[in-house]
C-alpha atoms as a PDB file:
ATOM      1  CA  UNK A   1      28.061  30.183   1.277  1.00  0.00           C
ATOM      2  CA  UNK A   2      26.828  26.483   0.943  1.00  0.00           C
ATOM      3  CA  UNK A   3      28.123  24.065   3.478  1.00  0.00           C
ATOM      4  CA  UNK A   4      29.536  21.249   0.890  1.00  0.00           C
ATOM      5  CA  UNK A   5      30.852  22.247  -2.778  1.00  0.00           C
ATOM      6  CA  UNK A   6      32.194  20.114  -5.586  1.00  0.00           C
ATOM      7  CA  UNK A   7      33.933  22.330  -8.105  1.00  0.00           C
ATOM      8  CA  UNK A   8      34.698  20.028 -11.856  1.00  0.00           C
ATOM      9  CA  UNK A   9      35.101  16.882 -10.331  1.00  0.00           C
ATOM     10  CA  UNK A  10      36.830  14.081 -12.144  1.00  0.00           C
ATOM     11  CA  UNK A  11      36.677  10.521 -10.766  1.00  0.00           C
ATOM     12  CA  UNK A  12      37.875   7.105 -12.238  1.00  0.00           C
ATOM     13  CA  UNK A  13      37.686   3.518 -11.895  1.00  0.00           C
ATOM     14  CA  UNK A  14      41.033   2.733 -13.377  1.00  0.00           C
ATOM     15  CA  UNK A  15      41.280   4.557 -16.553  1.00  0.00           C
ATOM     16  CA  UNK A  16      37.538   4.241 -16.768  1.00  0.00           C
ATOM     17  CA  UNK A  17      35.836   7.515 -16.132  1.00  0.00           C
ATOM     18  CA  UNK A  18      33.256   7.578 -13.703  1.00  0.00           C
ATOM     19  CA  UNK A  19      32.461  10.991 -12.733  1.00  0.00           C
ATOM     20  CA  UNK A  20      33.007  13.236 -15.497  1.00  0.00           C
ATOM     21  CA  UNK A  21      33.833  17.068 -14.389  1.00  0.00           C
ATOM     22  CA  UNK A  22      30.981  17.398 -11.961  1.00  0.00           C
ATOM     23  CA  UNK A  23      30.428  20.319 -10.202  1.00  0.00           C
ATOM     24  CA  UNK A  24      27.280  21.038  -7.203  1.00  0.00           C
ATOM     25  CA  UNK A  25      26.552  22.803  -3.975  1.00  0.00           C
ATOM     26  CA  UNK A  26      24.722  22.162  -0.432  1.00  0.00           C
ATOM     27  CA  UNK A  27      23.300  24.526   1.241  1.00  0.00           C
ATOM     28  CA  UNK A  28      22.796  24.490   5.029  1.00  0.00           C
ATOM     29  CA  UNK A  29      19.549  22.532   6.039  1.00  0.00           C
ATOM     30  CA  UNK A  30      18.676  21.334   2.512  1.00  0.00           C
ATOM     31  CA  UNK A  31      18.471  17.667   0.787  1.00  0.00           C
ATOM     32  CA  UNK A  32      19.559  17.452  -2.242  1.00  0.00           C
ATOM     33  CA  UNK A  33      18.486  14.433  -4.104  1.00  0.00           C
ATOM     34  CA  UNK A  34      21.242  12.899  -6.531  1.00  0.00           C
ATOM     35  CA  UNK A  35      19.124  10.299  -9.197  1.00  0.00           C
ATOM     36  CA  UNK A  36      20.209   8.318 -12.050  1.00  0.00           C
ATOM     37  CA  UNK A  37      20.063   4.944 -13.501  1.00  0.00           C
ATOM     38  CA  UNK A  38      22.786   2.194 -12.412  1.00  0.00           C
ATOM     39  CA  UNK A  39      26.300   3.167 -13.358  1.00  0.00           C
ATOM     40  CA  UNK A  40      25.367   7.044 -13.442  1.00  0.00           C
ATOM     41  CA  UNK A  41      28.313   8.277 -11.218  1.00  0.00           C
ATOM     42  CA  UNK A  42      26.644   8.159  -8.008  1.00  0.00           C
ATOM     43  CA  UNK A  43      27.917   6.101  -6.073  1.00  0.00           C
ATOM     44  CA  UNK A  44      31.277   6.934  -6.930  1.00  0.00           C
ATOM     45  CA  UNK A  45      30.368  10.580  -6.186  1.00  0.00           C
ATOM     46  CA  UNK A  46      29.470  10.242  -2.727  1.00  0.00           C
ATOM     47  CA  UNK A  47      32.627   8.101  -1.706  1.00  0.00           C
ATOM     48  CA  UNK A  48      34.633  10.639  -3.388  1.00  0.00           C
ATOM     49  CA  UNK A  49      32.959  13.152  -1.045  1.00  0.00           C
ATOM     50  CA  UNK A  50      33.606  10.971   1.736  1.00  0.00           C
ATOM     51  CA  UNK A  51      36.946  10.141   0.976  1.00  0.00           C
ATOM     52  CA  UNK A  52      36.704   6.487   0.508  1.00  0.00           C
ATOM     53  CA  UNK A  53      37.797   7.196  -3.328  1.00  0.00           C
ATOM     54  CA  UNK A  54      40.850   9.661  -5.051  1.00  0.00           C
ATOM     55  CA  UNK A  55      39.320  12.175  -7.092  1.00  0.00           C
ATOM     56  CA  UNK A  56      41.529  12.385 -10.573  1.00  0.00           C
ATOM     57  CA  UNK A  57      40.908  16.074 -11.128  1.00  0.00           C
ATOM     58  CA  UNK A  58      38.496  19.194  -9.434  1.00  0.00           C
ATOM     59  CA  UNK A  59      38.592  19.734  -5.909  1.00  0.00           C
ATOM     60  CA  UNK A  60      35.837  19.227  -2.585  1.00  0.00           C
ATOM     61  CA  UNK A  61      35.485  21.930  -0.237  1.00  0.00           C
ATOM     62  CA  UNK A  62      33.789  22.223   2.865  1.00  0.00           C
ATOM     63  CA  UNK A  63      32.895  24.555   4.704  1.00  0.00           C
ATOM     64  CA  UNK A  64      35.469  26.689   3.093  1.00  0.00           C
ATOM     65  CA  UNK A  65      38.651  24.773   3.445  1.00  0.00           C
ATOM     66  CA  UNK A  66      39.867  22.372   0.468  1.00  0.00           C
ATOM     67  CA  UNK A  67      39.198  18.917   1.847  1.00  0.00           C
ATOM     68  CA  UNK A  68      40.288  16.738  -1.592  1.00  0.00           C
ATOM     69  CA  UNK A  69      43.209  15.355  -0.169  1.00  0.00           C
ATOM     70  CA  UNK A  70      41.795  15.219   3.823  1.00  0.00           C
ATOM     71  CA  UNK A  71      42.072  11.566   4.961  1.00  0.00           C
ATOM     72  CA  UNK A  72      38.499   9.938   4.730  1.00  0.00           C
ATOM     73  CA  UNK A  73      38.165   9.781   9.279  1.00  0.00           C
ATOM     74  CA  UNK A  74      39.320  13.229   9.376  1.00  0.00           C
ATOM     75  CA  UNK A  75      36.718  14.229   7.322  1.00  0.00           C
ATOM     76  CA  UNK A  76      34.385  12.214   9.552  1.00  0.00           C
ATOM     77  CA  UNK A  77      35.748  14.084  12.398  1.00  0.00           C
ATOM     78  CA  UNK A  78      35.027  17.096  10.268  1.00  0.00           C
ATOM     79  CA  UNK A  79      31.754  16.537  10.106  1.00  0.00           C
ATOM     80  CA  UNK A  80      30.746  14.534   7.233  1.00  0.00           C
ATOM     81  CA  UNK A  81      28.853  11.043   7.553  1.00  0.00           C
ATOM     82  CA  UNK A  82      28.690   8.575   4.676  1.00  0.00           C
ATOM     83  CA  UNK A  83      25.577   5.474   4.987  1.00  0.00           C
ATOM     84  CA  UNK A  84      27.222   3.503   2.226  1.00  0.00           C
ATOM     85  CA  UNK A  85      25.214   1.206  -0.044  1.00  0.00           C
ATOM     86  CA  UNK A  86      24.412  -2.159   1.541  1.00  0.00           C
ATOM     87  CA  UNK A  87      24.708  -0.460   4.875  1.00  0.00           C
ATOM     88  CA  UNK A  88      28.237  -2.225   6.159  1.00  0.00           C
ATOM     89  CA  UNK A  89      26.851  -2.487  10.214  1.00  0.00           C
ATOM     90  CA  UNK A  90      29.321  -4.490  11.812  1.00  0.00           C
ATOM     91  CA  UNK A  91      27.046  -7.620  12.016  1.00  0.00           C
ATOM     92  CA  UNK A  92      28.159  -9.289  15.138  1.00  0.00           C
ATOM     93  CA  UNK A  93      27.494  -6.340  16.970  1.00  0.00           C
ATOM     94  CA  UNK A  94      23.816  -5.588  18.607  1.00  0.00           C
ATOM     95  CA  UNK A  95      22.431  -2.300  17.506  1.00  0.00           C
ATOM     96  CA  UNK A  96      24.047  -0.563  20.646  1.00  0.00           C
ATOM     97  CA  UNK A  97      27.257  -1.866  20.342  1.00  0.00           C
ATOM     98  CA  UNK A  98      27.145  -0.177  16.494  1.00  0.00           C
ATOM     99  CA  UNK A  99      25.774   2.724  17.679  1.00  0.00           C
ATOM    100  CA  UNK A 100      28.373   3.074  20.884  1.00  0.00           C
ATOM    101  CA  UNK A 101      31.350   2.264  18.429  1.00  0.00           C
ATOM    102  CA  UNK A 102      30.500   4.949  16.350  1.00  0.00           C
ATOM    103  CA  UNK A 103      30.189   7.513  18.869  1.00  0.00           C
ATOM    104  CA  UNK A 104      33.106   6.874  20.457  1.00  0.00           C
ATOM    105  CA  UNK A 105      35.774   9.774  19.268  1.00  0.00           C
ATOM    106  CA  UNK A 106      32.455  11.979  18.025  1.00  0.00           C
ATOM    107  CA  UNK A 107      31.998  15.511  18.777  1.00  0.00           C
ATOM    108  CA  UNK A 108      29.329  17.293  20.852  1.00  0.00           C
ATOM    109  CA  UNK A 109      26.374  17.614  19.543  1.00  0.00           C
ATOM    110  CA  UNK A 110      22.654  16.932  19.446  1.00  0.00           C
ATOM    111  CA  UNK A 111      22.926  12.838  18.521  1.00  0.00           C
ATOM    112  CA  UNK A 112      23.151  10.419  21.087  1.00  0.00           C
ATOM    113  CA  UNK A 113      21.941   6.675  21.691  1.00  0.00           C
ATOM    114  CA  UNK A 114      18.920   8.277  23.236  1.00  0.00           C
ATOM    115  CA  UNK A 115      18.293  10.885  20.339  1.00  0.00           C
ATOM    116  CA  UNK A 116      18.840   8.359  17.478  1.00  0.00           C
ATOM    117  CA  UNK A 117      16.336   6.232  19.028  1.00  0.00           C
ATOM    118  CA  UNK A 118      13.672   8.610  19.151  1.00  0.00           C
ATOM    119  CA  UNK A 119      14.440   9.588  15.929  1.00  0.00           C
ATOM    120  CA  UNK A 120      14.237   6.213  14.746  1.00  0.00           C
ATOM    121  CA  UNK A 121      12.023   3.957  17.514  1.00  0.00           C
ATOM    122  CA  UNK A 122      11.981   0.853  15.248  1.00  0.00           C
ATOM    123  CA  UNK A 123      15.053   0.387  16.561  1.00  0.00           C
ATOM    124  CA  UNK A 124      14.102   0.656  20.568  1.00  0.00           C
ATOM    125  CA  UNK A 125      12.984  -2.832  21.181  1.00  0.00           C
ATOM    126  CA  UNK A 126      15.836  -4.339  18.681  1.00  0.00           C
ATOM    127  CA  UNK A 127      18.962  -2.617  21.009  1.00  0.00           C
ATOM    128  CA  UNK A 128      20.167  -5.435  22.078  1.00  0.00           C
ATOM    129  CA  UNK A 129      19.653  -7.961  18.822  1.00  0.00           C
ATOM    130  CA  UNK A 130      22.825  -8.574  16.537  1.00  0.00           C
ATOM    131  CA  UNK A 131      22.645  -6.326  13.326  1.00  0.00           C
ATOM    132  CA  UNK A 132      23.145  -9.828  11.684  1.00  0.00           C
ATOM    133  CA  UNK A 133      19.491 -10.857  12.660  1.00  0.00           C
ATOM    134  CA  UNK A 134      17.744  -7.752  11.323  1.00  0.00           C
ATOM    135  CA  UNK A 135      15.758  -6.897   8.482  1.00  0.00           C
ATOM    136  CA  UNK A 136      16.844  -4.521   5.529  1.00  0.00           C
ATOM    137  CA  UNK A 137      14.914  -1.728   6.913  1.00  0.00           C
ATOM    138  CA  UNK A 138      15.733  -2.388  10.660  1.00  0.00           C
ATOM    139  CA  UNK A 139      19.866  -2.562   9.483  1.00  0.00           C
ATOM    140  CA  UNK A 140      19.172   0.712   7.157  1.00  0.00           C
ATOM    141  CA  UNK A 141      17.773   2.659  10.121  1.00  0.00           C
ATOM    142  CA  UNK A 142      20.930   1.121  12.583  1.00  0.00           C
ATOM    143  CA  UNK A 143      22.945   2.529   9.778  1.00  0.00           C
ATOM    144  CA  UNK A 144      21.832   5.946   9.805  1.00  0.00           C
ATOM    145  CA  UNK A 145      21.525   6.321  13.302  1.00  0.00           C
ATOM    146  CA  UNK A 146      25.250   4.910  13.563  1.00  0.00           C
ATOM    147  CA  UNK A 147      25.855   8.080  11.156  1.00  0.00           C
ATOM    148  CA  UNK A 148      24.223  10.321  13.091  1.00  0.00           C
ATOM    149  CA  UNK A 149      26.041   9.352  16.297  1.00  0.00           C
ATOM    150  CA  UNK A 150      29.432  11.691  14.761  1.00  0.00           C
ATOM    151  CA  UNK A 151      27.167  14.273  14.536  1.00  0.00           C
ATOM    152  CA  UNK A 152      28.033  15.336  11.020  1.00  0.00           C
ATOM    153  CA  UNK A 153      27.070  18.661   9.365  1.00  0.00           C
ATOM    154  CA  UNK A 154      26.568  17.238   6.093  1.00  0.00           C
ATOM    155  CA  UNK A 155      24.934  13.286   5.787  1.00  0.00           C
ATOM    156  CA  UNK A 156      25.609  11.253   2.865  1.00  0.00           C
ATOM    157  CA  UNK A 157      22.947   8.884   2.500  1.00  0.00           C
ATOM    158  CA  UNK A 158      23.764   6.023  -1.024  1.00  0.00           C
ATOM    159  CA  UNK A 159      20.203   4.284  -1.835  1.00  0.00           C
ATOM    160  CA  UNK A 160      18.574   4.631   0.770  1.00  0.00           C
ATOM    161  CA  UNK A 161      15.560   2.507  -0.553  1.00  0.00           C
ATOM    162  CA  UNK A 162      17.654  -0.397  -2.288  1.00  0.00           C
ATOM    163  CA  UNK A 163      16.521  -4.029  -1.707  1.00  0.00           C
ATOM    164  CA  UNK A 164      13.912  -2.915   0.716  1.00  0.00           C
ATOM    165  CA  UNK A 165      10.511  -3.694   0.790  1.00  0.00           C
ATOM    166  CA  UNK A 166       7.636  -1.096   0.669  1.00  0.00           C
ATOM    167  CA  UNK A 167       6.993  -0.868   4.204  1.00  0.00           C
ATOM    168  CA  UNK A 168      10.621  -0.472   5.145  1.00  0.00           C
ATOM    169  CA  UNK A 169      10.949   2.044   2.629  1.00  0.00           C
ATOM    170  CA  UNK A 170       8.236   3.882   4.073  1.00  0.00           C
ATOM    171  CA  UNK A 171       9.562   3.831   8.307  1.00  0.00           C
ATOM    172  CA  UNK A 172      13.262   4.844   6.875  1.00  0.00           C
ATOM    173  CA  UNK A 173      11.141   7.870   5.190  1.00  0.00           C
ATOM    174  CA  UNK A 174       9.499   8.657   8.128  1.00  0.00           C
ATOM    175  CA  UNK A 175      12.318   9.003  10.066  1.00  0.00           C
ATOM    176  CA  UNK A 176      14.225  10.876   7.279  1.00  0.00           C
ATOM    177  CA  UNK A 177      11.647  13.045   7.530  1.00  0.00           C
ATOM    178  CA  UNK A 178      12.166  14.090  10.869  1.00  0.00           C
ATOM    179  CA  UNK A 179      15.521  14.513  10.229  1.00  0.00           C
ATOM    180  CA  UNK A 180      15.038  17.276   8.009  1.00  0.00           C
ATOM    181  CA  UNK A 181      12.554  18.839   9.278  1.00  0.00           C
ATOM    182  CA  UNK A 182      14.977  19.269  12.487  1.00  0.00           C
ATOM    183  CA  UNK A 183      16.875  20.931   9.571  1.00  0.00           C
ATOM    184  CA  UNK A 184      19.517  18.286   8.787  1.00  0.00           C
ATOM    185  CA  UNK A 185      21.608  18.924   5.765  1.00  0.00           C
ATOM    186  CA  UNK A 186      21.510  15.812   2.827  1.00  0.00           C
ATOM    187  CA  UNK A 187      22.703  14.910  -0.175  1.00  0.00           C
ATOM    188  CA  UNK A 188      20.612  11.728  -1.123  1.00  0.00           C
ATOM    189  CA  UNK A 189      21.069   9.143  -3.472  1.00  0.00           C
ATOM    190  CA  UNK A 190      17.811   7.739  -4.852  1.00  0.00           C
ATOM    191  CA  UNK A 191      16.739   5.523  -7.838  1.00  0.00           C
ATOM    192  CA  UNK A 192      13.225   6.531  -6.276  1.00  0.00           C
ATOM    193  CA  UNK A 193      12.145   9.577  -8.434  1.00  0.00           C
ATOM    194  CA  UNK A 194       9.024   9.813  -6.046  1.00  0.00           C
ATOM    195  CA  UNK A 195      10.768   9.246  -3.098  1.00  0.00           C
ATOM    196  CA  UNK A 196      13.612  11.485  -3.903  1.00  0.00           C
ATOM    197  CA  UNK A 197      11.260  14.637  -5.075  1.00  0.00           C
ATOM    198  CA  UNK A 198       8.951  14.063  -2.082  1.00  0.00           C
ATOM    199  CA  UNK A 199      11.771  15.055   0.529  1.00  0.00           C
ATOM    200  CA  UNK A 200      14.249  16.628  -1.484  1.00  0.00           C
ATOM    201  CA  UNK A 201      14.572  20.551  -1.946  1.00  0.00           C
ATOM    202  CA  UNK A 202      16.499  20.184  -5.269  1.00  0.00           C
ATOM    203  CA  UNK A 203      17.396  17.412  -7.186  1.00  0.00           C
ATOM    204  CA  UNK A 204      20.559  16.776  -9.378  1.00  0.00           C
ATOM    205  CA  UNK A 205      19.791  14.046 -11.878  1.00  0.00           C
ATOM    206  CA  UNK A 206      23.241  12.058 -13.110  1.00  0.00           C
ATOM    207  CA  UNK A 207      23.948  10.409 -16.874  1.00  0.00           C
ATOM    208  CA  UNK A 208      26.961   8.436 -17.674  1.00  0.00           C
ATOM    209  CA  UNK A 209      28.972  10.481 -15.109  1.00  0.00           C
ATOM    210  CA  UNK A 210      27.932  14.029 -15.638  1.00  0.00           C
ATOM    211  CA  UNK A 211      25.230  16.020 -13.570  1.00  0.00           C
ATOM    212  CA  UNK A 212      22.376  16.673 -17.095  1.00  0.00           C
ATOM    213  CA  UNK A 213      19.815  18.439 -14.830  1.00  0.00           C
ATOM    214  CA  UNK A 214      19.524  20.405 -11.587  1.00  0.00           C
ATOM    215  CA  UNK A 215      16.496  22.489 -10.298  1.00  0.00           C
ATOM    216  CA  UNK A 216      14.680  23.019  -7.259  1.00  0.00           C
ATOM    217  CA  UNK A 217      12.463  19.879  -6.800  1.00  0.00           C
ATOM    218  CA  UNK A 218       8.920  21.770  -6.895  1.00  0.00           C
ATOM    219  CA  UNK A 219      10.306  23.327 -10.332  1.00  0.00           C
ATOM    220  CA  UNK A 220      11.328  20.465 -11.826  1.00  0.00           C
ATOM    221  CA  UNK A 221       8.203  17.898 -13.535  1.00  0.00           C
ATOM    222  CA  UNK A 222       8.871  14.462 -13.321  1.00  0.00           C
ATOM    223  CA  UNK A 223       8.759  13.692 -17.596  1.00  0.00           C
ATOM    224  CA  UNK A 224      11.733  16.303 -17.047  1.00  0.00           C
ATOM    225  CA  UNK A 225      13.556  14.186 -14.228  1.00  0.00           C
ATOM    226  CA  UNK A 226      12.451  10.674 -16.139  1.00  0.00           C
ATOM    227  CA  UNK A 227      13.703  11.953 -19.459  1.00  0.00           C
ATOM    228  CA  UNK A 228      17.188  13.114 -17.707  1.00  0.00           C
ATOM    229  CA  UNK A 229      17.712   9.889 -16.058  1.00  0.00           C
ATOM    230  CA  UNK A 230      17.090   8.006 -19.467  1.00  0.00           C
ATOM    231  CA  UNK A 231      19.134  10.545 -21.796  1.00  0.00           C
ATOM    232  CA  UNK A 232      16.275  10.754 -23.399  1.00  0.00           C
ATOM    233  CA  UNK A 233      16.790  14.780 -24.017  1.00  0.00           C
ATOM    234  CA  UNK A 234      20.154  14.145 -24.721  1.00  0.00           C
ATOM    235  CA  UNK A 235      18.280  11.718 -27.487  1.00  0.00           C
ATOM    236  CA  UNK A 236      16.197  14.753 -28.646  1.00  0.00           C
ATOM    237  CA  UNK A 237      18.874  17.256 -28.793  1.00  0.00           C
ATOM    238  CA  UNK A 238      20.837  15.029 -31.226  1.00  0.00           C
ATOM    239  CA  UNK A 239      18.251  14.637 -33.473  1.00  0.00           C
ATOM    240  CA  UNK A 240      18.014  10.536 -32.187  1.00  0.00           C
ATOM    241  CA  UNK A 241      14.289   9.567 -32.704  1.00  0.00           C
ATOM    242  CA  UNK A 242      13.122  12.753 -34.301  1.00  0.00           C
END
């Protein structure tokens, strides 16, 4: 049975609709990758999961029980972690003090100040610096690690790569690689179709809302992915450019 499932979800922004009847599953120990151009749904998606936004139809269940209308810290407490897009650390904090605040009402488990900072060492010698004085890919690794310090079952981790620069990009990748090889379960989004198909085991691409394509990520080529992110199937199909 997978850990996380999203059965015909319906979001909104206002009557504008933003996730259109979406339905997907996580398994246990997988990433799945969730790509799409800006304004695909994705976003919204994940803080629907999360709870940080009302789903207007379709329901969220995890592990088994119907979460939809579970208060966003309860499902927190449950075990689901959001890294939101732009990161949010509290920025007058040091990294400890973000870390320690987040791991204050968490349960037992495996993540601890010690474990996050093997996990992501970058952070070691920056413990003590205000999360307003770091770098995008030094406050992107504080971020997840503040995640990881609830110990979640499932981690929701919203552009991960965004505004970074290459070499940032590649120590958060590093250390998201650990992560799942220590059998982490993710749902990732990525405008990075390399990124995303390097560490993701399948990979749900997003259009105007709706999920247009979903395979494993070793089945799937990437003119199929880059063709689903640009509706340019969708073009095909409809006889647009023939």
């Amino acid at each position: 049975m997978p850990i996380l499932k999203v059965e015909s979800l319906d979001v909104r922004h206002g009557l504008l609709p933003a996730v259109r009847h979406v339905s997907l599953a996580v398994a246990e120990g997988e990433t799945l990758a969730l790509v799409g151009a800006n304004g695909a749904g994705k976003t919204t998606l994940m803080r629907a999961i999360a709870g940080a936004h009302k789903p207007s139809g379709g329901r969220i269940v995890f592990e088994g029980t119907d979460i939809t209308a579970v208060p966003a810290h309860e499902r927190v407490r449950a075990g689901i972690a959001l890294v939101p897009e732009g990161r949010r650390l509290f920025p007058e904090l040091t990294v400890e003090e973000n870390l320690l605040v987040a791991g204050q009402n968490s349960k037992q488990g495996h993540w601890n100040v010690e474990s996050v900072l093997d996990a992501f060492p970058i952070l070691k010698p920056l413990y003590k610096k205000r999360a307003a004085n770091l770098s995008g890919g030094e406050q992107q690794a504080a971020a997840i690690g503040r995640a990881l310090m609830t110990n979640p079952r499932v981690l929701l981790l919203d552009e991960v790569s965004l505004g970074l620069s290459p070499l940032a990009v590649e120590g958060v990748y590093h250390s998201l690689q650990t992560l799942i090889a220590g059998g982490a379960t993710i749902l990732l989004v990525e405008q990075d179709l390399g990124r995303a198909a390097a560490v993701a085991t399948r990979i749900a691409c997003m259009l105007e809302g709706r999920i247009v394509l979903e395979g494993a990520a070793d089945s799937l080529t990437r003119q199929q992915i880059t063709e689903a992110y640009f509706g340019l199937n969708r073009r095909v199909a409809n006889g647009v450019g023939a």
